[in-house]
C-alpha atoms as a PDB file:
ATOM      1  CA  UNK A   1       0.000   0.000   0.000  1.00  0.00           C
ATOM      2  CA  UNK A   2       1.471   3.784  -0.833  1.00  0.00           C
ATOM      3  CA  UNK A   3       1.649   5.925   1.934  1.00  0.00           C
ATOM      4  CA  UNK A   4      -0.435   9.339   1.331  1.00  0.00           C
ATOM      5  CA  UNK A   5       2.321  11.422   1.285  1.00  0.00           C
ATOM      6  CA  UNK A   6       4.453   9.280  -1.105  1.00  0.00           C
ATOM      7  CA  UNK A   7       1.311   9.265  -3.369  1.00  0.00           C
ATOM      8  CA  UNK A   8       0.649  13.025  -3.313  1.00  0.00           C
ATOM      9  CA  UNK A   9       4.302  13.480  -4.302  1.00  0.00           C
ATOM     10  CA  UNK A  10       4.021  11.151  -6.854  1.00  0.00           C
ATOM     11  CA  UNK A  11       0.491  12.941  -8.012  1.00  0.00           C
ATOM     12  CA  UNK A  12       2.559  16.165  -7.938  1.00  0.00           C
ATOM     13  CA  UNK A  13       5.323  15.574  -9.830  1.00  0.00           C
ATOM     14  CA  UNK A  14       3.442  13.590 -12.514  1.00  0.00           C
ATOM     15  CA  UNK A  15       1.555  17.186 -12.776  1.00  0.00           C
ATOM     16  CA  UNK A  16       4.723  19.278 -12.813  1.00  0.00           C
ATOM     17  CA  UNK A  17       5.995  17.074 -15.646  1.00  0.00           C
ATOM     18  CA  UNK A  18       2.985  17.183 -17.400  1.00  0.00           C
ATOM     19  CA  UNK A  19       3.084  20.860 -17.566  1.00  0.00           C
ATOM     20  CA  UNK A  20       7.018  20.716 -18.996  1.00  0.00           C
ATOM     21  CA  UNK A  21       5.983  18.685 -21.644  1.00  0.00           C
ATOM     22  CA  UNK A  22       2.456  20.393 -22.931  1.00  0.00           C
ATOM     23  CA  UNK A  23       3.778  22.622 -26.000  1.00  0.00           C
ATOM     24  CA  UNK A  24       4.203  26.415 -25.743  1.00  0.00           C
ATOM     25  CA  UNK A  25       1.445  28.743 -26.411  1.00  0.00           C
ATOM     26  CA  UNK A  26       1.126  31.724 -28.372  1.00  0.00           C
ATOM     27  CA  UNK A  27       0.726  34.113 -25.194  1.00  0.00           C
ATOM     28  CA  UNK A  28       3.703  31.776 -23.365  1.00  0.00           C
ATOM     29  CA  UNK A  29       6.167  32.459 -26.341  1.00  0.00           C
ATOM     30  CA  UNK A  30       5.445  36.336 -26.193  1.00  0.00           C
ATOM     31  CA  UNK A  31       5.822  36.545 -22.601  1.00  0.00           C
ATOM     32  CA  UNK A  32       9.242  34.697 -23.055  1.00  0.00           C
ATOM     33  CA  UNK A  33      10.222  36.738 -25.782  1.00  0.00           C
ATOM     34  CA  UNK A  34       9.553  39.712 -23.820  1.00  0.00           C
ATOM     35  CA  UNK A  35      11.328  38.901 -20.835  1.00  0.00           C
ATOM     36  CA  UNK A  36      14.261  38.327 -23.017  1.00  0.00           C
ATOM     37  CA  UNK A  37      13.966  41.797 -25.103  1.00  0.00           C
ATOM     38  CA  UNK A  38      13.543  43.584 -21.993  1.00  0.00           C
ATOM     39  CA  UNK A  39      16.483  41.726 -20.264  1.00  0.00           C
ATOM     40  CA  UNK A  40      18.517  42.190 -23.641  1.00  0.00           C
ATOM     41  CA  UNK A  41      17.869  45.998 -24.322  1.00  0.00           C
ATOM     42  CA  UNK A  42      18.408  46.956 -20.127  1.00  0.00           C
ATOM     43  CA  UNK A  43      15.641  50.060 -20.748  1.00  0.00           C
ATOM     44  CA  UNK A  44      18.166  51.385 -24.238  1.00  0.00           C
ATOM     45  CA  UNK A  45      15.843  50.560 -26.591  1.00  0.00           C
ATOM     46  CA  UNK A  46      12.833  52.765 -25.964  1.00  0.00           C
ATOM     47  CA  UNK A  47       8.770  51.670 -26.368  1.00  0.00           C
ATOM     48  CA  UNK A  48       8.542  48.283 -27.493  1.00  0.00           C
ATOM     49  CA  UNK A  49       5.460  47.128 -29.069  1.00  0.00           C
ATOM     50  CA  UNK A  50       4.631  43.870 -30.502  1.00  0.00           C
ATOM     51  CA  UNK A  51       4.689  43.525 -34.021  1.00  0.00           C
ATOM     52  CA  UNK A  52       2.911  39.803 -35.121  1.00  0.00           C
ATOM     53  CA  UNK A  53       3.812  36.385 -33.718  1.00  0.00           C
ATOM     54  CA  UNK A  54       4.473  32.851 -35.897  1.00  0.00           C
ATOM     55  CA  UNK A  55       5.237  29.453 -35.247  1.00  0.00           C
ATOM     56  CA  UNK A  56       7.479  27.714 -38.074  1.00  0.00           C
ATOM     57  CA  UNK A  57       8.711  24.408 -37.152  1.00  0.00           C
ATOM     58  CA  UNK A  58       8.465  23.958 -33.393  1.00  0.00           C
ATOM     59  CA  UNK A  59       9.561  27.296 -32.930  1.00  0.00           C
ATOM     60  CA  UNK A  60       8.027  30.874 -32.591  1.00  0.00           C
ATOM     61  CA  UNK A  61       9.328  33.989 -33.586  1.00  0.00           C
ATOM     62  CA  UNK A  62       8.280  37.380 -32.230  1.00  0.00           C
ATOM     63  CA  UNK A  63       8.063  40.765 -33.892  1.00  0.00           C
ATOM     64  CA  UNK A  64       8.332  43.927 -31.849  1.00  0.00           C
ATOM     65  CA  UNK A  65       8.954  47.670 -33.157  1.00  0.00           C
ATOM     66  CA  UNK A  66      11.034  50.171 -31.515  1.00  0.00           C
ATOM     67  CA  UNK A  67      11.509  53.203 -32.363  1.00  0.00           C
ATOM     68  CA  UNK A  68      14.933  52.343 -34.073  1.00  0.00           C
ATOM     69  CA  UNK A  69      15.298  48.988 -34.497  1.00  0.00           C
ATOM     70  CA  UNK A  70      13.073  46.303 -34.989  1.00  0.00           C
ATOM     71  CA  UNK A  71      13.633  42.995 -33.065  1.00  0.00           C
ATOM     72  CA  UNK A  72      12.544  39.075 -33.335  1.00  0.00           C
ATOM     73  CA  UNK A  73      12.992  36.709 -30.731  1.00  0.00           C
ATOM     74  CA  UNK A  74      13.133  33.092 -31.770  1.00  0.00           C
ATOM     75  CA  UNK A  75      11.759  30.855 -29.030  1.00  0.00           C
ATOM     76  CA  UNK A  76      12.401  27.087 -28.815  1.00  0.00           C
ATOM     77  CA  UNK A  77       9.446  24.958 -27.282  1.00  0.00           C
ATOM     78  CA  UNK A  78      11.911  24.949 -24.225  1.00  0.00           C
ATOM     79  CA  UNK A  79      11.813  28.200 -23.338  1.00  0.00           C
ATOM     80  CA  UNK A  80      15.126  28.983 -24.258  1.00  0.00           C
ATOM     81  CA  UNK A  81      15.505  32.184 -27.090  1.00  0.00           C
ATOM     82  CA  UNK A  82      17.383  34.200 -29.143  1.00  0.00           C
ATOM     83  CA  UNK A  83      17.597  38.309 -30.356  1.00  0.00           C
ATOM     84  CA  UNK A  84      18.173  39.566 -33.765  1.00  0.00           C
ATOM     85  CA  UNK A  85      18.287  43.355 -34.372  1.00  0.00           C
ATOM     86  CA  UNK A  86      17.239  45.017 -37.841  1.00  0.00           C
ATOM     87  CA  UNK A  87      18.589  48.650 -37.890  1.00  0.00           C
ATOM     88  CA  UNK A  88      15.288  50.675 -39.352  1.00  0.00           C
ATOM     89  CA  UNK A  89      17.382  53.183 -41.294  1.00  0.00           C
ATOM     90  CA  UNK A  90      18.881  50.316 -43.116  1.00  0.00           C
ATOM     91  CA  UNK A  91      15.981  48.755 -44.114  1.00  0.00           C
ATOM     92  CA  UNK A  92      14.771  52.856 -45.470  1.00  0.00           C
ATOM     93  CA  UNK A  93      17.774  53.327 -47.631  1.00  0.00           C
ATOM     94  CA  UNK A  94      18.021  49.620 -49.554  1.00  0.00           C
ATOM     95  CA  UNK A  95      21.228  48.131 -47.762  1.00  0.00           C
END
């Protein structure tokens, strides 16, 4: 017979994993990706506004506009992510 308290541990970590494994949702993969901007730009990068959201192959990427740069964060189903910077004057002039 399983003791109660060796079963509720069991019943909670079955439910911990469970969460770990579920995939990411749109709303989860923005809040990562603005955690990350916001950790990445340290308050340098001015208003940032979300731009549009995808998923392409397990992954999302997220859009947001700043006043001179525009940013996507790819985020992995895992949580971890990635910033790439577009220069906005760049993309004006054609180089």
């Amino acid at each position: 017979m399983i003791s109660p308290l060796r079963g509720t541990s069991i019943a909670i970590l079955v439910a911990t994993q469970a969460g770990c494994v579920a995939p990411m949702t749109t709303r989860e993969a923005q809040g990562v990706a603005r955690e990350r901007l916001v950790q990445y730009c340290h308050g340098r990068c001015g208003d940032l506004a979300l731009a549009r959201t995808q998923k392409i192959k397990g992954r999302w990427l997220v859009d947001f506009e700043a006043p001179r740069q525009k940013f996507t964060v790819i985020v992995e189903n895992d949580g971890n992510s990635q910033v790439t910077i577009w220069d906005k004057s760049r993309d004006a002039s054609g180089q």
